[in-house]
Protein backbone atom coordinates (compact mmCIF):
# COMPACT_ATOMS: atom_id res chain seq x y z
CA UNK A 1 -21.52 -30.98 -132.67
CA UNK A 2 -19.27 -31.56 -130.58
CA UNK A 3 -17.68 -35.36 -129.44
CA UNK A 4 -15.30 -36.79 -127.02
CA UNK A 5 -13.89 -40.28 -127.33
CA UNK A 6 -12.69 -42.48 -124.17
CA UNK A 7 -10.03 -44.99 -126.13
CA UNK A 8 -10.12 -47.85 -123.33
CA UNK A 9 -7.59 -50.16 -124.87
CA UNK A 10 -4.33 -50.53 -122.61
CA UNK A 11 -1.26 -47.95 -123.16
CA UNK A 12 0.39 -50.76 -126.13
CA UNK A 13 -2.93 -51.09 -127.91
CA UNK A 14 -2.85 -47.01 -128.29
CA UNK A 15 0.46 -47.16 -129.76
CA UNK A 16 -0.49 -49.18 -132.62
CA UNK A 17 -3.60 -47.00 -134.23
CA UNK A 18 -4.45 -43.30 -132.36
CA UNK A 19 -6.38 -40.69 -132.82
CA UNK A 20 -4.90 -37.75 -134.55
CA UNK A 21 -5.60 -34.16 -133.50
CA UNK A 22 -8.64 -31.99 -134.61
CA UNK A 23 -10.53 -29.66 -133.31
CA UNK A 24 -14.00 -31.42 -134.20
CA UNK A 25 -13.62 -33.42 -131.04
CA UNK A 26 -11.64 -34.14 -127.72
CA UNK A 27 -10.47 -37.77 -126.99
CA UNK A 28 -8.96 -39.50 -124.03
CA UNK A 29 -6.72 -43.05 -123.50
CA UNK A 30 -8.74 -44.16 -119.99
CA UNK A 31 -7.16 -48.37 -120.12
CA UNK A 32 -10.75 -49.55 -119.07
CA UNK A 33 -9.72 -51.34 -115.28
CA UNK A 34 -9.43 -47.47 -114.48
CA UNK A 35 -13.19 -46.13 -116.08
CA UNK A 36 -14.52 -47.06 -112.99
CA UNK A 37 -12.21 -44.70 -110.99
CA UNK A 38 -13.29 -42.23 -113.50
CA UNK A 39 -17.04 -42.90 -114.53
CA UNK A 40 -18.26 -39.74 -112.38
CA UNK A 41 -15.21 -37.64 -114.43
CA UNK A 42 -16.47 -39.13 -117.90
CA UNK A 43 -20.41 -38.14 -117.26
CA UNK A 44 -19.80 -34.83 -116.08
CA UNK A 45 -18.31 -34.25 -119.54
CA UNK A 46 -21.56 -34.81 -121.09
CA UNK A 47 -22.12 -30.69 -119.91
CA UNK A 48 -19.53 -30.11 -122.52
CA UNK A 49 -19.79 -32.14 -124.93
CA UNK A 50 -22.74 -33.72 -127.18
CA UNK A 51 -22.09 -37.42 -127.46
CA UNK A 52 -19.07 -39.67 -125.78
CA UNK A 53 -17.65 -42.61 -127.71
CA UNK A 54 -15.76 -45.78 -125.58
CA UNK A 55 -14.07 -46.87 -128.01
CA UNK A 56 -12.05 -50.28 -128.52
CA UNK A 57 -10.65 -52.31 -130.82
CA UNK A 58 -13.68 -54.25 -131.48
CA UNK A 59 -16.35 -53.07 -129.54
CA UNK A 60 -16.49 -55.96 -126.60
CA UNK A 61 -15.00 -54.23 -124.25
CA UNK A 62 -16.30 -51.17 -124.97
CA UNK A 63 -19.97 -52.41 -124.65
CA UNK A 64 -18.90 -54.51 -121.54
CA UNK A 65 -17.79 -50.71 -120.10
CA UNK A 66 -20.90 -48.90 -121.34
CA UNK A 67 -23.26 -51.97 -119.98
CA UNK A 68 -21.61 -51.62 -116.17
CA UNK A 69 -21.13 -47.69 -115.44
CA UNK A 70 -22.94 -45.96 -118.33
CA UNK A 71 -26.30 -47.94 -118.98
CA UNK A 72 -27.99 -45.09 -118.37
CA UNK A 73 -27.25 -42.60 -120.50
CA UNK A 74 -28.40 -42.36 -124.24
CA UNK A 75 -25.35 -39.90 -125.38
CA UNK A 76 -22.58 -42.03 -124.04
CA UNK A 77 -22.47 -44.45 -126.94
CA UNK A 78 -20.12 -47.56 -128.08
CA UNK A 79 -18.15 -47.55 -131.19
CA UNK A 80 -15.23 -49.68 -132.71
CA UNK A 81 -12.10 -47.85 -132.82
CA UNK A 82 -11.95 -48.15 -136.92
CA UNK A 83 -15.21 -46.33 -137.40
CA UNK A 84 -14.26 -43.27 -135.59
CA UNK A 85 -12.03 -40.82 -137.12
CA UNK A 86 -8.09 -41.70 -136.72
């Protein structure tokens, strides 16, 4: 399987606990006042990839982000930033 993770926490968040590198998945820092410049972006991904994670520190914002722009669809998911692989 393949997974992508949108890390929505601002650019000083990130710097404090990141992803590392693998090739299992794909991740992205989108802060979350630009997802919805990018929602159309993030669901064409789904063609690529089989689930997308928002991810955030502890999953508020995250489900506040999946709630407004991604309701809809069943493989964009929410998860907290320390159950995902860093």
């Amino acid at each position: 399987m393949k997974y992508l993770f949108i890390d929505i926490r601002k650019s000083d968040e990130v710097y404090s606990k990141h992803f590392d590198q693998s090739q299992d998945y794909s991740f992205y820092n989108i802060p979350m006042n630009m997802i919805r410049f990018n929602a159309q972006t993030i669901i064409k991904h789904l063609d690529y990839v089989d689930e997308i994670y928002i991810v955030c520190q502890s999953s508020s914002r995250s489900q506040f982000i999946k709630n407004k722009y991604f309701n809809n669809y069943k493989r964009i998911k929410v998860s907290l930033l320390h159950q995902t692989q860093v």
